[in-house]
Protein backbone atom coordinates (compact mmCIF):
# COMPACT_ATOMS: atom_id res chain seq x y z
CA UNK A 1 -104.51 -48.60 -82.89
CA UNK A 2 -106.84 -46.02 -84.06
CA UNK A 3 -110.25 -47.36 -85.06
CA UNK A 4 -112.48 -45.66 -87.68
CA UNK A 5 -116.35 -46.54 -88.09
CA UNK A 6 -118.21 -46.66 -91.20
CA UNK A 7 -121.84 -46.87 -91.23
CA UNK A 8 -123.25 -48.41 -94.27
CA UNK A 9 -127.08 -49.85 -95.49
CA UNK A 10 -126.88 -51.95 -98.11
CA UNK A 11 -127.29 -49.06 -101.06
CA UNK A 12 -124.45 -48.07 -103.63
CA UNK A 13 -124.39 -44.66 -101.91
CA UNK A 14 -123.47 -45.56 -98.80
CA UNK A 15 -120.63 -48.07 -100.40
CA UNK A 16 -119.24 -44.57 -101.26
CA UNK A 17 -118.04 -44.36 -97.88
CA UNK A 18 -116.14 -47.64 -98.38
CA UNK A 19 -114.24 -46.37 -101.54
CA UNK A 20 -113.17 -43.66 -99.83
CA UNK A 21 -111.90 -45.10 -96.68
CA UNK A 22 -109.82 -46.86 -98.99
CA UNK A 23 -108.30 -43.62 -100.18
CA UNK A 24 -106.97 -42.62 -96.99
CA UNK A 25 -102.96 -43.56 -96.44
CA UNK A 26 -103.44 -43.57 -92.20
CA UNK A 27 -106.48 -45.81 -92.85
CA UNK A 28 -104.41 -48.83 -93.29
CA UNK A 29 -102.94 -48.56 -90.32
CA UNK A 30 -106.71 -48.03 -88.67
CA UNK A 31 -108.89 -50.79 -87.53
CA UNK A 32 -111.67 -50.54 -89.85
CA UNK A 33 -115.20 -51.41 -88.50
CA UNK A 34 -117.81 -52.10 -91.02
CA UNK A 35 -121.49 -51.30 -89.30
CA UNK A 36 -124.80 -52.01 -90.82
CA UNK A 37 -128.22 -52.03 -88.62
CA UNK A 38 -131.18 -54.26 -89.68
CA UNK A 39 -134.96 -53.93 -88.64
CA UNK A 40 -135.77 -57.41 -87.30
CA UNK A 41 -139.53 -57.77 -87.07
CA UNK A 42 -141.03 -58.92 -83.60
CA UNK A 43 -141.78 -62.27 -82.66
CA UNK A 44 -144.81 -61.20 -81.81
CA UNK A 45 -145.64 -60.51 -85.47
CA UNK A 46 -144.83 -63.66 -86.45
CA UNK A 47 -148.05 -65.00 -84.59
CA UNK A 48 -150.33 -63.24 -87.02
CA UNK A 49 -149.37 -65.58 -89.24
CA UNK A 50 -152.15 -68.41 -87.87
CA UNK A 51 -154.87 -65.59 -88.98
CA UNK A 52 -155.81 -66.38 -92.59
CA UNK A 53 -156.50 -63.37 -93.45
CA UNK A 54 -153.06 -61.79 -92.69
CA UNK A 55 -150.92 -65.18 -93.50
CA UNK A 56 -149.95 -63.61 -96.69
CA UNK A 57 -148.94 -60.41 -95.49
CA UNK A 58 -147.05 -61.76 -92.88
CA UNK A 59 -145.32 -64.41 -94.79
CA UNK A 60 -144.04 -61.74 -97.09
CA UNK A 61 -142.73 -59.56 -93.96
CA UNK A 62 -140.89 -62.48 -93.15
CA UNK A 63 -138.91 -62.76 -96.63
CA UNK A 64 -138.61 -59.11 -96.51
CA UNK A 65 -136.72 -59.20 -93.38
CA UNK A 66 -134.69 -62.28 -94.39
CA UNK A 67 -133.47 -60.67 -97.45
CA UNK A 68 -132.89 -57.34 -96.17
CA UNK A 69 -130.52 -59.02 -93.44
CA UNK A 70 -128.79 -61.22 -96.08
CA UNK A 71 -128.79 -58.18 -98.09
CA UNK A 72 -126.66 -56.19 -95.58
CA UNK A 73 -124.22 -59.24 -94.72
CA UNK A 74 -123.39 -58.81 -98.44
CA UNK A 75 -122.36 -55.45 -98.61
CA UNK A 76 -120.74 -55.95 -95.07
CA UNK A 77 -118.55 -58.81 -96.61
CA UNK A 78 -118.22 -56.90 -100.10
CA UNK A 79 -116.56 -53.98 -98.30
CA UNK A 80 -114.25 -56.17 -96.72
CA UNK A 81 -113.03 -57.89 -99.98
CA UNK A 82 -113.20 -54.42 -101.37
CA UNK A 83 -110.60 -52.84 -98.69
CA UNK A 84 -107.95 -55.94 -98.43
CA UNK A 85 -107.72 -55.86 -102.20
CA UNK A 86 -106.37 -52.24 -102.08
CA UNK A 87 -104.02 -53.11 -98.88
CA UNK A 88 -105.72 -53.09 -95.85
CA UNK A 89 -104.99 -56.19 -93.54
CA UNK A 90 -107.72 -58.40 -93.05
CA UNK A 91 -106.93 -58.94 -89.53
CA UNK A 92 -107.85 -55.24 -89.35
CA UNK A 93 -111.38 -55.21 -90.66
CA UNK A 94 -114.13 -56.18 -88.96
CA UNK A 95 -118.20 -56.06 -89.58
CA UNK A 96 -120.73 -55.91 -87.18
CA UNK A 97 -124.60 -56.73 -88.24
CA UNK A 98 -126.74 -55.67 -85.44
CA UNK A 99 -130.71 -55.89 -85.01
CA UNK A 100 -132.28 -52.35 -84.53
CA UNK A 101 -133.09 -51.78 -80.76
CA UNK A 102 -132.96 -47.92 -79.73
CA UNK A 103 -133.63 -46.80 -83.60
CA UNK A 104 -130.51 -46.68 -86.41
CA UNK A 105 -128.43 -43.28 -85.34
CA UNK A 106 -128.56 -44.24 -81.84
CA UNK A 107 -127.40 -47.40 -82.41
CA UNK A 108 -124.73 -46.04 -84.37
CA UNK A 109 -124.25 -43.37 -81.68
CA UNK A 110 -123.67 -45.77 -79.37
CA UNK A 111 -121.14 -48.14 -81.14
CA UNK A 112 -118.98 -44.92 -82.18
CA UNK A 113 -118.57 -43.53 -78.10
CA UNK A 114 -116.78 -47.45 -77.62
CA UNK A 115 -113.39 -45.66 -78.62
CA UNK A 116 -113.33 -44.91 -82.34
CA UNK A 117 -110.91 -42.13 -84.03
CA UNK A 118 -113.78 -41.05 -86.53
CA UNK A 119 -117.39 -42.24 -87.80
CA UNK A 120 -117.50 -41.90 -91.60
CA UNK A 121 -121.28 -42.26 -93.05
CA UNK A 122 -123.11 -41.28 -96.50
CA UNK A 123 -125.10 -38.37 -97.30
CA UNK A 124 -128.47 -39.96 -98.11
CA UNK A 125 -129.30 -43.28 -97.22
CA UNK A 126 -132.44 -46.19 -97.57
CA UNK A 127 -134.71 -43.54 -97.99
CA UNK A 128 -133.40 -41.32 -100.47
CA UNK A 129 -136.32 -38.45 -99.90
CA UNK A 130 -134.05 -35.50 -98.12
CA UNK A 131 -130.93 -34.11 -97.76
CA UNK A 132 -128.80 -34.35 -94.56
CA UNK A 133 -129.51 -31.52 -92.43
CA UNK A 134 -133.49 -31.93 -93.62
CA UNK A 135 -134.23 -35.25 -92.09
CA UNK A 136 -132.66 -38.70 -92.11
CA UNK A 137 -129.69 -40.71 -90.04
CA UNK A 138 -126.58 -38.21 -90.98
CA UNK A 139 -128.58 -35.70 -89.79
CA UNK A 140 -129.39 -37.26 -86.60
CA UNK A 141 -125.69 -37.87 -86.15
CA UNK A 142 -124.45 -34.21 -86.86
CA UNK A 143 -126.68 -33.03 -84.02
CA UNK A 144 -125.66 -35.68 -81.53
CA UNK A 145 -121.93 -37.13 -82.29
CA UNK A 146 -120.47 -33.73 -80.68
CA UNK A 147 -117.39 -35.41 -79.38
CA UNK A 148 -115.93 -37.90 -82.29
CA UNK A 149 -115.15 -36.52 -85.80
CA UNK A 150 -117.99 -37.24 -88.54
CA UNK A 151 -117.23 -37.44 -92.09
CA UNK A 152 -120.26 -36.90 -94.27
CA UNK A 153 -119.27 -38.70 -97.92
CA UNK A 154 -121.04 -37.75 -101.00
CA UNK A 155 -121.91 -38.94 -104.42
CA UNK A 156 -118.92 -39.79 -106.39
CA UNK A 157 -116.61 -37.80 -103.92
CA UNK A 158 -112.81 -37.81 -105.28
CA UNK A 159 -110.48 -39.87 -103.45
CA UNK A 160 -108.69 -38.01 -100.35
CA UNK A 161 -106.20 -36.41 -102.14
CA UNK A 162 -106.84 -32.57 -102.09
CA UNK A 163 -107.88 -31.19 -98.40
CA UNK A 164 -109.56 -27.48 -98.00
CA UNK A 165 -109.22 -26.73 -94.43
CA UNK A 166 -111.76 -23.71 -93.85
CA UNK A 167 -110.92 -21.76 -90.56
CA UNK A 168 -111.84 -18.82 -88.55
CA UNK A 169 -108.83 -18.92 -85.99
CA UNK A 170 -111.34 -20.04 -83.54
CA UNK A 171 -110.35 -23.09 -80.99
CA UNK A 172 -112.21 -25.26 -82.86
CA UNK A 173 -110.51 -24.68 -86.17
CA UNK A 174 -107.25 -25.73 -84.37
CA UNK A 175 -108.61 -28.88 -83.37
CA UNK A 176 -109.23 -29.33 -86.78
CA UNK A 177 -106.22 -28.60 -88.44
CA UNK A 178 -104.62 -30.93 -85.32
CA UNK A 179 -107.14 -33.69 -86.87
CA UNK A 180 -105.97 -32.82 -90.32
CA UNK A 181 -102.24 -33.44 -89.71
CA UNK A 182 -103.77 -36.97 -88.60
CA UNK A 183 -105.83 -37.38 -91.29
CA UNK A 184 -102.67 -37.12 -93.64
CA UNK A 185 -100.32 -39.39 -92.56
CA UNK A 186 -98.92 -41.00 -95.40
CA UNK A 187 -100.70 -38.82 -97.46
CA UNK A 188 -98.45 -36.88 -100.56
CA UNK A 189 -101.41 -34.26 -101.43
CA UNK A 190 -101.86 -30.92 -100.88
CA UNK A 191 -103.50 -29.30 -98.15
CA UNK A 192 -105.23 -25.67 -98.02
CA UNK A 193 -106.28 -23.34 -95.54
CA UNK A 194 -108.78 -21.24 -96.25
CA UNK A 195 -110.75 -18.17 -94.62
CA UNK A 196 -113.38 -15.62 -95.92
CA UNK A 197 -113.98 -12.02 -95.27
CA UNK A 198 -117.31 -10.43 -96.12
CA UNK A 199 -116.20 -7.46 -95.61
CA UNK A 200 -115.28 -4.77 -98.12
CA UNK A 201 -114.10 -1.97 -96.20
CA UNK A 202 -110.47 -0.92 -96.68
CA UNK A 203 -109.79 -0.47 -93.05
CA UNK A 204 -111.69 -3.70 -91.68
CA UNK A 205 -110.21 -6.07 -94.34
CA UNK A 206 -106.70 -4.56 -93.01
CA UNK A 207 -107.54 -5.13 -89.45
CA UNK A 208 -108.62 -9.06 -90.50
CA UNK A 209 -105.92 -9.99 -93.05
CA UNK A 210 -103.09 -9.03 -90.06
CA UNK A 211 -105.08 -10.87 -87.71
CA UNK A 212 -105.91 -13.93 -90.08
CA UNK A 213 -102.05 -14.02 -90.97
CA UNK A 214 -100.95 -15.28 -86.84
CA UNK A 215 -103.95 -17.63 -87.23
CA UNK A 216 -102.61 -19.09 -90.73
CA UNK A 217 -99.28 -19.52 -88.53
CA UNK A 218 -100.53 -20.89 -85.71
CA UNK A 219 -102.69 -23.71 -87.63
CA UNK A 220 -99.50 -24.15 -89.98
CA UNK A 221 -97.55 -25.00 -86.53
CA UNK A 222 -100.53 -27.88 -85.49
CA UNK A 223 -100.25 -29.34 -88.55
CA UNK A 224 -96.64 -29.63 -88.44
CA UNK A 225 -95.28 -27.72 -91.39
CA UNK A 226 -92.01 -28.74 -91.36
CA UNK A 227 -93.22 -32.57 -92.25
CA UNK A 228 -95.67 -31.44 -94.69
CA UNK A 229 -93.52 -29.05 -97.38
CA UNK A 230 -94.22 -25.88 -98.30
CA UNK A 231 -95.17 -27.53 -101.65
CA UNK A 232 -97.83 -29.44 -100.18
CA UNK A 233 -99.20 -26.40 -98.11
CA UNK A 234 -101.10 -23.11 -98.96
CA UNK A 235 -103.21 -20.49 -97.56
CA UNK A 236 -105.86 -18.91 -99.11
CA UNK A 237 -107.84 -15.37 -98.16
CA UNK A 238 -111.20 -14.60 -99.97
CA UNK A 239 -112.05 -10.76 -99.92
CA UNK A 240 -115.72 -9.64 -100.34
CA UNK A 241 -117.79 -12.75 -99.94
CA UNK A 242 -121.45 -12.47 -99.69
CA UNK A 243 -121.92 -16.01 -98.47
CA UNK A 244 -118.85 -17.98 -96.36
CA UNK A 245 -119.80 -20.73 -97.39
CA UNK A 246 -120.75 -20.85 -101.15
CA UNK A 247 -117.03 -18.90 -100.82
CA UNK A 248 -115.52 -22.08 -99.70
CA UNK A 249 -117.42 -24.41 -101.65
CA UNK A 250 -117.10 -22.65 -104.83
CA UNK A 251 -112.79 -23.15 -104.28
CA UNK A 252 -113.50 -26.91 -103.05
CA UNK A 253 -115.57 -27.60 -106.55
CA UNK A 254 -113.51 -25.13 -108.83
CA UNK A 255 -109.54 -26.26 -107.54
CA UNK A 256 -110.39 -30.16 -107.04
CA UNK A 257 -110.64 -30.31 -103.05
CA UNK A 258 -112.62 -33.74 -102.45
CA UNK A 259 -112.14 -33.22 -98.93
CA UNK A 260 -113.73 -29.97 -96.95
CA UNK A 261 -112.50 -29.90 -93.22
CA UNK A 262 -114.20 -27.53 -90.82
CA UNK A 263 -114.30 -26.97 -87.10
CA UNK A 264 -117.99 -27.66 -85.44
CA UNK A 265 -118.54 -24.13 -83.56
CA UNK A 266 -116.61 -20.80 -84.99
CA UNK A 267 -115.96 -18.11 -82.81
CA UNK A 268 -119.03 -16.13 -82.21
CA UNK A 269 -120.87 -19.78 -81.72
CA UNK A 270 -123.04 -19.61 -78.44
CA UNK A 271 -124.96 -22.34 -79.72
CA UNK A 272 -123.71 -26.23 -81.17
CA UNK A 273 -123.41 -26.68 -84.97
CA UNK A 274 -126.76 -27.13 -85.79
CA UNK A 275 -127.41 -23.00 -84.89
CA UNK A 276 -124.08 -22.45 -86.95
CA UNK A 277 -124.98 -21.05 -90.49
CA UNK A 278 -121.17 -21.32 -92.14
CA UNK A 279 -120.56 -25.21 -91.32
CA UNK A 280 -124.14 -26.08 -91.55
CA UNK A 281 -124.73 -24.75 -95.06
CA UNK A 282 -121.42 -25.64 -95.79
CA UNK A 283 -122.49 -29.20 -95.10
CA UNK A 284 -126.03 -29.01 -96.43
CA UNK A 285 -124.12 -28.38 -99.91
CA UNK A 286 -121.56 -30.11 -100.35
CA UNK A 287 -122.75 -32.72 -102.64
CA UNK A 288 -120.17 -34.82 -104.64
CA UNK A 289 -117.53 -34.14 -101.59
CA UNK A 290 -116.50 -35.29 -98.09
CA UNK A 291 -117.17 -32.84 -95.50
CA UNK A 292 -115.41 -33.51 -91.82
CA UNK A 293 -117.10 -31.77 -89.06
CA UNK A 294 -114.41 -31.62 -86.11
CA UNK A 295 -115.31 -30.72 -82.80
């Protein structure tokens, strides 16, 4: 059985990952673990408290930590009544509530290499001050989760329904239509492949659009066509784009595609996804949708 992590921290925005878990048709069949890491305070603080002149300070520490724990257990148990009342077996989900030892991404890190399919987490977190890719736990996890696939869920992202899958016909973009066809198991919506050319001249935009056409079939046969329908699948070309990216986006935003796919490293990638301008902006932007980095 396939087994999906999904980070959350007690907030409303990182229930968001939750919600759409629960939109995705193979998730049922998944075993869903529900993560959430707590900052227990040392016991070594807890001696302060004889001081009088710190008692206070200390005894409100200690509530702090008490209530952010029971806090967590909350939303931990919440998801779980949240997923088995739109189908998932209980037997299925499971929550794990673990005190902070190596720092929250790496204990997330280290939970997600015991096996799991794909690590879904939120945009912004506790802290609320930056965007992913400018500080923060998602961030953290982008840089160093090069081997799992990461789903980064936004604000109010639609329910998987619609999926843009953005490609370059580089070996990475065929893993990702690969995890696409997985992603969509029992899934009835449409899917989209999608590739820009910045180019304007005549003969270059030739030269791409035959090449781009044997790359449109080759993902087409990885994410087995012949079960999806041609009415379910489509290609898309964009001619003339000054940005990739905003290219992509602007079709994700404008045609209702919730669900951005995207392969970590392109083809002239020397250098992981962090030094790769396309996906990184691509994921730096995307608020309001889900964003799947595949490696």
């Amino acid at each position: 059985m396939k087994k999906i992590l999904c980070a959350l921290d007690g907030t409303e925005r990182s229930f968001e990952t939750v919600k759409y878990i629960s939109s995705l048709p193979m998730a049922k069949g998944c075993e869903i673990t529900l993560f959430s890491v707590f900052e227990e305070v040392p016991e070594a603080y807890w001696d302060l408290g004889n001081i009088a002149n710190v008692k206070n300070r200390v005894e409100g520490i200690k509530a702090w930590s008490v209530n952010r724990k029971n806090e967590l257990m909350e939303q931990l148990n919440r998801a779980v009544d949240y997923l088995s009342s739109r189908g998932f077996p209980k037997e299925n989900l499971k929550t794990i509530l673990k005190s902070r030892q190596k720092g929250i991404s790496r204990e997330i890190l280290e939970e997600a290499r015991k096996g799991y399919f794909a690590v879904v987490v939120g945009r912004r977190g506790v802290a609320r001050i930056q965007e992913v890719l400018l500080g923060g736990i998602s961030s953290r996890l982008l840089e160093k989760l090069t081997d799992i696939p990461l789903c980064i869920v936004g604000k109010d992202t639609p329910p998987f329904d619609k999926v843009l899958l953005a490609t370059d016909g580089s070996q990475n973009s065929l893993r990702a239509a690969e995890f696409v066809r997985e992603l969509c198991e029992g899934s009835s919506g449409e899917i989209c492949i999608i590739h820009v050319i910045r180019g304007r001249d005549r003969e270059v935009v030739e030269e791409i659009e035959a090449n781009i056409q044997s790359i449109f079939q080759r993902i087409k046969e990885r994410l087995g066509q012949r079960d999806i329908g041609p009415n379910r699948l489509s290609t898309r070309i964009i001619y003339g784009a000054e940005s990739r990216s905003l290219a992509i986006l602007d079709v994700a935003r404008r045609e209702g595609y919730g669900t951005i796919v995207l392969g970590r490293k392109g083809l002239s990638a020397a250098q992981e996804f962090f030094m790769g301008r396309v996906s990184s902006r691509i994921v730096q932007l995307a608020k309001g949708l889900s964003v799947w980095v595949v490696t």
